[in-house]
Protein backbone atom coordinates (compact mmCIF):
# COMPACT_ATOMS: atom_id res chain seq x y z
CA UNK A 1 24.86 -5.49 -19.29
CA UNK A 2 27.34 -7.57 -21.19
CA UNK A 3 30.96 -6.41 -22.21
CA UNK A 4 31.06 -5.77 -26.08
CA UNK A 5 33.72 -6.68 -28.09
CA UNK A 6 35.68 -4.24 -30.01
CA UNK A 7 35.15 -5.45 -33.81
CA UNK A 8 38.49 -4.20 -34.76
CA UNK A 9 40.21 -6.63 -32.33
CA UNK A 10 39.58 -9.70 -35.01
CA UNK A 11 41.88 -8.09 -36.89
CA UNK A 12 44.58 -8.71 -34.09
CA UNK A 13 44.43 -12.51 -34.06
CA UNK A 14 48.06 -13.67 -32.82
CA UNK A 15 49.67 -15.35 -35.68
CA UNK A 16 49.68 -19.30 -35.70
CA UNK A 17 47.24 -19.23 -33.05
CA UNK A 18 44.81 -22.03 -34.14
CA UNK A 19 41.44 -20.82 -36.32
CA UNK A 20 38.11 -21.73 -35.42
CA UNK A 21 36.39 -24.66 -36.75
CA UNK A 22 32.81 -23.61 -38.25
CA UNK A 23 29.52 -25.01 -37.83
CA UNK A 24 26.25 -23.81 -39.05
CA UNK A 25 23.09 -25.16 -37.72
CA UNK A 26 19.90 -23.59 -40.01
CA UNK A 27 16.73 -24.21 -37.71
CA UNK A 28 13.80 -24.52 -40.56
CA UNK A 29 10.44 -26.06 -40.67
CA UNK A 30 9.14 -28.07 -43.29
CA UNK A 31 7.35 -26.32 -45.77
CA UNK A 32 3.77 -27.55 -45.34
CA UNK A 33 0.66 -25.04 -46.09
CA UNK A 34 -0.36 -23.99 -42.30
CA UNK A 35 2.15 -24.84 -40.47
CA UNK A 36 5.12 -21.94 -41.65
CA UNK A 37 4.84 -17.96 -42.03
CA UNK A 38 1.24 -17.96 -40.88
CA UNK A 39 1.45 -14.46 -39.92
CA UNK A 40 2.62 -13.47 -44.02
CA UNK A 41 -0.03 -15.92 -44.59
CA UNK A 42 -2.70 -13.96 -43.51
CA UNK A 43 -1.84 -11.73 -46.49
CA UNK A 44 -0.54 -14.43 -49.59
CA UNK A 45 -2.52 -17.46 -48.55
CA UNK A 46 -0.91 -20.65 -46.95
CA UNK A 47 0.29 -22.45 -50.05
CA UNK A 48 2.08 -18.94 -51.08
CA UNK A 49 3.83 -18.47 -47.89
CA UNK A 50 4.71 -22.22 -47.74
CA UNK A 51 6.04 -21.70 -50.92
CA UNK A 52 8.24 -18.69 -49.98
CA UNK A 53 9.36 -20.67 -47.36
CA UNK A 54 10.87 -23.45 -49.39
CA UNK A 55 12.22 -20.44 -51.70
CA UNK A 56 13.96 -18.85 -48.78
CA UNK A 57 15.39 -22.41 -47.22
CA UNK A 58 16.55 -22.85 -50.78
CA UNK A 59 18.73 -19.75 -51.63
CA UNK A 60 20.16 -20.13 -48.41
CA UNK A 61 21.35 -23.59 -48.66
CA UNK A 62 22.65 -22.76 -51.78
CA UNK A 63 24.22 -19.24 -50.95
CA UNK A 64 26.23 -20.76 -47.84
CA UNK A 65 27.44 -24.23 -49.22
CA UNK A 66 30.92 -23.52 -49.06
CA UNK A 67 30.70 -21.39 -45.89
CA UNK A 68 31.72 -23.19 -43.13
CA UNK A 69 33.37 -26.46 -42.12
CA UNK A 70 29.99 -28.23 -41.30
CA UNK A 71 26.69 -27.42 -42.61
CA UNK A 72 23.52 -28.95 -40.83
CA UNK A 73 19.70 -28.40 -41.59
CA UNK A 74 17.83 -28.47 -37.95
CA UNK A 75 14.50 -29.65 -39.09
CA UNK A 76 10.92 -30.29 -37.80
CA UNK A 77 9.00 -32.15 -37.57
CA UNK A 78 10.73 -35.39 -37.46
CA UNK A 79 8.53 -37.12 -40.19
CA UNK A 80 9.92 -34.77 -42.73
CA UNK A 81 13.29 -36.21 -42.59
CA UNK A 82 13.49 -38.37 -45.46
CA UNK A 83 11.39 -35.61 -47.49
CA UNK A 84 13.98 -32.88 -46.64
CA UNK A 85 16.88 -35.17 -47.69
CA UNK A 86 15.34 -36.19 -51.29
CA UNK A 87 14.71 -32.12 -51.31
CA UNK A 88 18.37 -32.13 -50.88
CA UNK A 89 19.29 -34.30 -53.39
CA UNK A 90 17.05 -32.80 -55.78
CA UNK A 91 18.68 -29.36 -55.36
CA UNK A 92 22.33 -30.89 -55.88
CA UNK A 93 23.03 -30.14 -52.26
CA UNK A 94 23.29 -33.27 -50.10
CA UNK A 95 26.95 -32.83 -50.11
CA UNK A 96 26.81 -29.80 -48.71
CA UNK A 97 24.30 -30.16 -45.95
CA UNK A 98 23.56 -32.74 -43.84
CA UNK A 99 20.17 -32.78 -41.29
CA UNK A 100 19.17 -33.70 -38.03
CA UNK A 101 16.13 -33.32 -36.31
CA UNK A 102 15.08 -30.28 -33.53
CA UNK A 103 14.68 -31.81 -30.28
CA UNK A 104 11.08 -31.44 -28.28
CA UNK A 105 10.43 -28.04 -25.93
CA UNK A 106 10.54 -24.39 -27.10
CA UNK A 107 12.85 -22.49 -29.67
CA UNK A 108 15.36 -21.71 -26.57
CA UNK A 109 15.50 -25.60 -25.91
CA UNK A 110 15.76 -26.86 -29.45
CA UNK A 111 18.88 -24.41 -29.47
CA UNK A 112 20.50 -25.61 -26.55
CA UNK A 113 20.01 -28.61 -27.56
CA UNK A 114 21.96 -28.27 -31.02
CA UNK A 115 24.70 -25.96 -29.25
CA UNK A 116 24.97 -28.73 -26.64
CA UNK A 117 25.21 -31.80 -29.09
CA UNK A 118 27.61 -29.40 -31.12
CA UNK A 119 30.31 -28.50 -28.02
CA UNK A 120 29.67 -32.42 -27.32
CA UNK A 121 31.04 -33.69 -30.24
CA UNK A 122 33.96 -31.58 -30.30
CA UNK A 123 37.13 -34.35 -29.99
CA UNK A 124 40.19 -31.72 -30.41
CA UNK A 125 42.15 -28.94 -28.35
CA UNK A 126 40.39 -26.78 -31.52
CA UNK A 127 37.86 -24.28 -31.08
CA UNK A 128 34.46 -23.54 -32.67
CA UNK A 129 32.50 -21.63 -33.50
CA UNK A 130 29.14 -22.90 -33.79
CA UNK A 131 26.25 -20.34 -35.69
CA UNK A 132 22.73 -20.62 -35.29
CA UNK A 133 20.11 -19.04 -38.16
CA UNK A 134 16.95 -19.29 -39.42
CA UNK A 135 15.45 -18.97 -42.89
CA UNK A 136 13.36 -15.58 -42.27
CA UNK A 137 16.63 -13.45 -43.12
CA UNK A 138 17.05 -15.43 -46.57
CA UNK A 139 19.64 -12.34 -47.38
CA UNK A 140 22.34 -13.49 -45.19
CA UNK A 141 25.66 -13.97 -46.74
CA UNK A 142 28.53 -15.82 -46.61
CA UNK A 143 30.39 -12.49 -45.60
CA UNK A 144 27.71 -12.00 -42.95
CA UNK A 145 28.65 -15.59 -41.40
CA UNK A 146 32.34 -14.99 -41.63
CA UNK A 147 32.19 -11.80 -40.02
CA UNK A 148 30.49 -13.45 -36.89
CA UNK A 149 32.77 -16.35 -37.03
CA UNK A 150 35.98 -13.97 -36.70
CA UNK A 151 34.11 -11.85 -33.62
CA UNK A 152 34.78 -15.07 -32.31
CA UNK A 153 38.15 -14.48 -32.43
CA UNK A 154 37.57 -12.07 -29.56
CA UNK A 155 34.99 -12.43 -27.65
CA UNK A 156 32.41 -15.16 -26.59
CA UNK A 157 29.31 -14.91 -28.29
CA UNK A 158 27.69 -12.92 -31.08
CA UNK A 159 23.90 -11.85 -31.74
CA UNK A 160 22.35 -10.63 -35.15
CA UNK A 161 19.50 -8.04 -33.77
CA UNK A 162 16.84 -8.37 -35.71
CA UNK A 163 14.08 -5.12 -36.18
CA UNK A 164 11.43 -6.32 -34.16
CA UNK A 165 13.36 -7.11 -31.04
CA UNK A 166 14.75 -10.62 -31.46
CA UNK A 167 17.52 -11.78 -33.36
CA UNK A 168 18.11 -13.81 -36.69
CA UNK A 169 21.87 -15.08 -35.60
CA UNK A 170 23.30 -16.57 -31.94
CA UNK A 171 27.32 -17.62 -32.71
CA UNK A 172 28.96 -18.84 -29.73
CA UNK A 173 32.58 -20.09 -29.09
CA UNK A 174 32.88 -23.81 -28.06
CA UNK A 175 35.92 -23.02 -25.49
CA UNK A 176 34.26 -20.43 -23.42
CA UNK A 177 30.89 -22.45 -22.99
CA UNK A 178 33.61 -25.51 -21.79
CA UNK A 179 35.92 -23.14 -19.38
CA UNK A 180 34.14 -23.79 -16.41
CA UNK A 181 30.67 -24.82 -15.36
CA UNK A 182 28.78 -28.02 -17.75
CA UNK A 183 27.82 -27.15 -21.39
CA UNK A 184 24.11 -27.70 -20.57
CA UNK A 185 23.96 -25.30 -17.41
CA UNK A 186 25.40 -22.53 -19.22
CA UNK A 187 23.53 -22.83 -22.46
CA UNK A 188 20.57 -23.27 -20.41
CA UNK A 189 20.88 -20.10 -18.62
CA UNK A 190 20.77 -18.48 -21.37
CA UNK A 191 18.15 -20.16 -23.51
CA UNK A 192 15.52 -20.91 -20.61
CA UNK A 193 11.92 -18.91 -19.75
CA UNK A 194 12.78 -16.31 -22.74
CA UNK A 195 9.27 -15.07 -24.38
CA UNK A 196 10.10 -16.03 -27.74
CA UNK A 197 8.21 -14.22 -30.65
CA UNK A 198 8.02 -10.83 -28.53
CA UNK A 199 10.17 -7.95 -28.55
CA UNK A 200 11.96 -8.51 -25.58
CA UNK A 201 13.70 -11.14 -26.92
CA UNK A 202 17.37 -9.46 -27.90
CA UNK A 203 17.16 -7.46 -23.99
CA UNK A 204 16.73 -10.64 -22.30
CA UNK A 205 19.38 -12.09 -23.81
CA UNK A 206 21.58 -9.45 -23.76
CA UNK A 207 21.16 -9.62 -19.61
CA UNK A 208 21.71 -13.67 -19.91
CA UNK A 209 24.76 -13.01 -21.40
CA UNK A 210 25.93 -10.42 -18.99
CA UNK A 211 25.02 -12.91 -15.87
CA UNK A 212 27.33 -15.43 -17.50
CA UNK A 213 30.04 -13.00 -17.81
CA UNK A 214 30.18 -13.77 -21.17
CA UNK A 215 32.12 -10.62 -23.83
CA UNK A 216 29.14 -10.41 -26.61
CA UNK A 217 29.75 -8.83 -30.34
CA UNK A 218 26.73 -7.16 -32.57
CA UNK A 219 26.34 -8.16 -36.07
CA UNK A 220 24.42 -4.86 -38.21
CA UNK A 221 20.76 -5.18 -37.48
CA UNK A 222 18.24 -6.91 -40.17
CA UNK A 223 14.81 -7.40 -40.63
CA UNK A 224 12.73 -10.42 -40.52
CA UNK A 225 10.49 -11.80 -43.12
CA UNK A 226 6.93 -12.41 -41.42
CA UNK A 227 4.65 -9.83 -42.33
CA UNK A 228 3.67 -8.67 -46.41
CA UNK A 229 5.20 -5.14 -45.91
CA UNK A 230 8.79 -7.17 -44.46
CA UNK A 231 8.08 -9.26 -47.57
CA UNK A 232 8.10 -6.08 -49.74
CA UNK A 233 11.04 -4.85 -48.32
CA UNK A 234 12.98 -7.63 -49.04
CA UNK A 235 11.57 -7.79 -52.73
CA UNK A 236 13.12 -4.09 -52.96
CA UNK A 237 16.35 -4.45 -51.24
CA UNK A 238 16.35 -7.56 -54.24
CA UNK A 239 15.67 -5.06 -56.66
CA UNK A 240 18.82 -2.91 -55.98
CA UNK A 241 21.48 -5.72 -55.31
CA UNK A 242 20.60 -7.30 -58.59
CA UNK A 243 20.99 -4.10 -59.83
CA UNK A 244 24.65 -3.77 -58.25
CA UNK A 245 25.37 -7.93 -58.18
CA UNK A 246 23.67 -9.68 -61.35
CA UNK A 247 24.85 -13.37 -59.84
CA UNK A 248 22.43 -15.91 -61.12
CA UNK A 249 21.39 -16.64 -57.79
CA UNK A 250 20.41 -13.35 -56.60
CA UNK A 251 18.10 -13.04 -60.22
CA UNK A 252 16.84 -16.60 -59.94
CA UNK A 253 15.91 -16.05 -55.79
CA UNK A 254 14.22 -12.59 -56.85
CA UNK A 255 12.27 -13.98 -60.31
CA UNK A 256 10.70 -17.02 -57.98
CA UNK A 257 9.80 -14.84 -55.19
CA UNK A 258 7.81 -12.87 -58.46
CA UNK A 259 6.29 -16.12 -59.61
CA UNK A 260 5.01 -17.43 -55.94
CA UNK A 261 3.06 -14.63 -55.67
CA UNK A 262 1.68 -14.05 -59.18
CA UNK A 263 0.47 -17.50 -57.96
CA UNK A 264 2.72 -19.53 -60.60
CA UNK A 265 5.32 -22.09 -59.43
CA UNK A 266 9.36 -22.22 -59.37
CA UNK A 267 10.45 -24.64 -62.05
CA UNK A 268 14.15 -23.51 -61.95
CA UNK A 269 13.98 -25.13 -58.14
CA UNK A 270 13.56 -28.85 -58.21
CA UNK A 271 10.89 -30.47 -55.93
């Protein structure tokens, strides 16, 4: 099993030592009726859960634009490209995000391919920390990405468990992936042959990460948004932060998720 990282040694950075530069990579699909959230589909209908989908790439765009030090939507399929960037504009956002297309292969490739191109493109003795997410935890905050960012601090890599077995958030630190063997053989080892979509997702990786010798951190463990009884949950967690937070955003995000499935549309979100 991999060494985990006491949380409370963040808190013991050596002062002047040099912080870690941020990048967030959100791995979405474009919102097209059949081909996102089939499974909730099976319950709303395709055009709801498409919309949903768009609702949940949405609030997190917008909740994490001033999170990190570079933003980056990891789209597919390629055509949707200049789509997703007018959606951008629309939204006020294109400032704030930039997008690049997911490379071919599996969900384990596409990331090592974005980790890779990430740890590539570092120029500078500087560290990073480079986050992947997806949109099916549309609840994450900027706390949440800031607390994985300064595990970083301390150890090597961080994973958000998710309920069902898998995991809604991967962080790893640029310097450790460098220290030693290539970029692409390490990240590959620990993205390759994994049975995505199946519970055994988190345990694999948990033993990857222990073969590389890598020191791993836990985030608090979330659920997923596939399923109509997930989607309820979510719609009631809603119900008692806007209770306890009345931001605008929180509201809005909870009011459209209302209208999508009373089978009206989302003016206040610009297509």
């Amino acid at each position: 099993m991999p060494r985990e990282a006491d949380p409370a040694e963040a808190a013991e950075r050596i002062p002047g030592e040099e912080r870690l530069s941020i990048r967030i990579g959100l791995m979405m699909k474009d919102w097209q009726p059949g081909r996102v959230k089939t499974r909730l589909a099976v319950s709303i209908g395709f055009e709801a859960a498409a919309a949903l989908h768009r609702l949940f790439v949405h609030h997190l765009c917008r909740s994490l634009a001033q999170t990190a030090d570079e933003r980056t939507l990891v789209y597919a399929p390629a055509e949707a490209g200049s789509r997703l960037q007018s959606q951008l504009v629309a939204w006020r956002l294109e400032q704030n995000w930039s997008i690049t297309v997911q490379s071919d292969g599996d969900l384990g490739k596409r990331m090592e391919t974005w980790f890779t191109s990430v740890f590539s493109d570092v120029h500078s003795e500087s560290p990073v920390a480079a986050i992947v997410i997806g949109a099916d935890c549309p609840l994450l905050s900027q706390d949440d990405l800031r607390q994985a960012a300064a595990a970083l601090e301390t150890c090597d890599i961080v994973l958000g468990p998710a309920m069902d077995g898998g995991y809604y958030l991967i962080a790893i630190r640029s310097h450790r992936v460098a220290s030693n063997r290539s970029v692409r053989t390490q990240l590959g080892e620990l993205f390759s042959e994994i049975p995505w979509g199946t519970s055994s997702v988190l345990e694999m990786t948990r033993d990857r990460i222990g073969n590389l010798g890598w020191k791993v951190s836990m985030l608090e463990v979330r659920e997923d948004v596939d399923t109509v009884t997930q989607l309820n949950g979510l719609r009631r967690q809603l119900s008692r932060q806007v209770v306890s937070d009345e931001s605008s955003s929180l509201v809005e995000f909870a009011r459209n998720i209302d209208r999508v499935l009373e089978g009206a549309t989302a003016p206040e979100i610009p297509s």
